[in-house]
C-alpha atoms as a PDB file:
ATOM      1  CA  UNK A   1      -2.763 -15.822 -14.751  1.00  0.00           C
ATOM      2  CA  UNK A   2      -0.290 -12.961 -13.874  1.00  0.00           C
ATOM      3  CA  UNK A   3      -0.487 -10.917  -9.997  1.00  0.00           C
ATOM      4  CA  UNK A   4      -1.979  -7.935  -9.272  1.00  0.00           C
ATOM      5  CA  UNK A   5      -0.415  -5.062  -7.824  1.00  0.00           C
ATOM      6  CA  UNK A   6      -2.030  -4.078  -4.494  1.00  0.00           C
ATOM      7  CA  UNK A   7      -0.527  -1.184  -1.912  1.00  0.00           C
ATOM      8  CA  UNK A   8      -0.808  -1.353   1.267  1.00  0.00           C
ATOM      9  CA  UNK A   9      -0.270   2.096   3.279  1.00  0.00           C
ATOM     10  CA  UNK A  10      -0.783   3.655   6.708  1.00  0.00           C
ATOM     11  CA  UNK A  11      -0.597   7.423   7.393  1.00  0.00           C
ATOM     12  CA  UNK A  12       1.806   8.930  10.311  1.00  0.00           C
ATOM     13  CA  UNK A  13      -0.438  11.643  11.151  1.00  0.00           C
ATOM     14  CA  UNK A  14      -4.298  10.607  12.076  1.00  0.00           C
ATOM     15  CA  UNK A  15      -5.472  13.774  11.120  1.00  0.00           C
ATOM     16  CA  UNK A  16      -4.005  14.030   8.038  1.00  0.00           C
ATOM     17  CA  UNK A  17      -6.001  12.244   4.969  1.00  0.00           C
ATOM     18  CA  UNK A  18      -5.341  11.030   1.480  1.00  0.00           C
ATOM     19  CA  UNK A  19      -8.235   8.865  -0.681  1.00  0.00           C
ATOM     20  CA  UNK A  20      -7.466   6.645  -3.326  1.00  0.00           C
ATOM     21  CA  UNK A  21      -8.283   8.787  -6.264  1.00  0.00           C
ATOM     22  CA  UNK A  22      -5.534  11.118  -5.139  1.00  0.00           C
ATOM     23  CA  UNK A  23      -2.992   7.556  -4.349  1.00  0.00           C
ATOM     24  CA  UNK A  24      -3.810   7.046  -8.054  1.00  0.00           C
ATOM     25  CA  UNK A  25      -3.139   9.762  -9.582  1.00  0.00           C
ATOM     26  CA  UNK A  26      -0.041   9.812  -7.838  1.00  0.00           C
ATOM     27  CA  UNK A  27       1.177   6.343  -9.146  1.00  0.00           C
ATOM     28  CA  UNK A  28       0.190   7.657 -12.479  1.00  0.00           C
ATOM     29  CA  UNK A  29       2.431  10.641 -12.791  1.00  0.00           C
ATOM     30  CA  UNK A  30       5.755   8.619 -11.242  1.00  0.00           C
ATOM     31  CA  UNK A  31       5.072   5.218 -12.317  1.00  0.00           C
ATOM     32  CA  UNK A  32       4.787   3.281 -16.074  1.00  0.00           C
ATOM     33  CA  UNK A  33       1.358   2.001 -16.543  1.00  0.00           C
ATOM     34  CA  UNK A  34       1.545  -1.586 -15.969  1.00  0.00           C
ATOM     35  CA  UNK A  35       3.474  -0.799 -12.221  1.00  0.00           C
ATOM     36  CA  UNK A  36       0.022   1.172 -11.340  1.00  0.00           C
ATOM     37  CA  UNK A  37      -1.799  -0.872  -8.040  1.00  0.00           C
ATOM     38  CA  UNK A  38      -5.120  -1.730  -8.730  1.00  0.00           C
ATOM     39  CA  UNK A  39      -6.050  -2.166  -5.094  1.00  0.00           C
ATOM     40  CA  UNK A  40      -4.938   0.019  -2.403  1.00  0.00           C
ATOM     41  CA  UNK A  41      -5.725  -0.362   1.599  1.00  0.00           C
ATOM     42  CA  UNK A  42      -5.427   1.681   4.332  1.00  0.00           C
ATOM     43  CA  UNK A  43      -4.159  -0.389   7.215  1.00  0.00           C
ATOM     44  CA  UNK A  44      -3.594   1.421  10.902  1.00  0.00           C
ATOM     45  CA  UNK A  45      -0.275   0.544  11.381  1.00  0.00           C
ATOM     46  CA  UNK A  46       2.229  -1.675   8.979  1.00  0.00           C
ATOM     47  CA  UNK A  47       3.837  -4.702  10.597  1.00  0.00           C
ATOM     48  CA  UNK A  48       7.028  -3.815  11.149  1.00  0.00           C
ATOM     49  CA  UNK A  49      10.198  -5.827  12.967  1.00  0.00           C
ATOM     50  CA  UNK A  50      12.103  -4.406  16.037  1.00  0.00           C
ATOM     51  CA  UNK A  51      14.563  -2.328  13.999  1.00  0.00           C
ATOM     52  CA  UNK A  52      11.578  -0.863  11.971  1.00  0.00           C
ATOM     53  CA  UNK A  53      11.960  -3.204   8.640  1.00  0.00           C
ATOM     54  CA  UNK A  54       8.276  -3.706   7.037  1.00  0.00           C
ATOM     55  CA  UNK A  55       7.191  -7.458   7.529  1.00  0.00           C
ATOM     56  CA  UNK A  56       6.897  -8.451   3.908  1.00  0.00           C
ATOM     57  CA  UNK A  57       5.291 -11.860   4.697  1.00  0.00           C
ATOM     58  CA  UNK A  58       2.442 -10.608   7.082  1.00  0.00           C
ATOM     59  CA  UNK A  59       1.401  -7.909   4.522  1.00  0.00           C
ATOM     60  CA  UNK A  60       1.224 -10.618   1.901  1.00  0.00           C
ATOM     61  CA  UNK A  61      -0.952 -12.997   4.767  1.00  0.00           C
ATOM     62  CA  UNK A  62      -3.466 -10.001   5.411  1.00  0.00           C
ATOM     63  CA  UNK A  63      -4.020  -9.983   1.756  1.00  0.00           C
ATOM     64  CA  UNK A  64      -4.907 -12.775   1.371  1.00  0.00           C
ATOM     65  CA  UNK A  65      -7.401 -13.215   4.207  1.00  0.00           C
END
């Protein structure tokens, strides 16, 4: 049994919005077919070290809880 892509994002600007569909569609037009996520989720805020270096580990913990 192989992995399954999943993204997780966060968005700078609160009032700013983006859905799925248009995350999609996005991945679609830059990326080959089997690189496309088939899960996406919107988290508040990425965990991130002190220099600003995404914490790989956590993201892959909060996935799997």
């Amino acid at each position: 049994m192989g992995e399954e892509l999943k993204v997780c994002y966060s968005i700078k600007n609160p009032i700013d919005h983006i859905d799925e569909e248009e995350l999609r569609n996005y991945c679609k037009l830059h990326l080959t077919p089997y690189k496309i996520p088939k899960f996406f989720e919107k988290l508040d805020e990425l965990p991130k070290t002190n220099s600003g270096k995404i914490l790989k580990q956590q993201l892959r913990a909060l996935s799997h809880s």
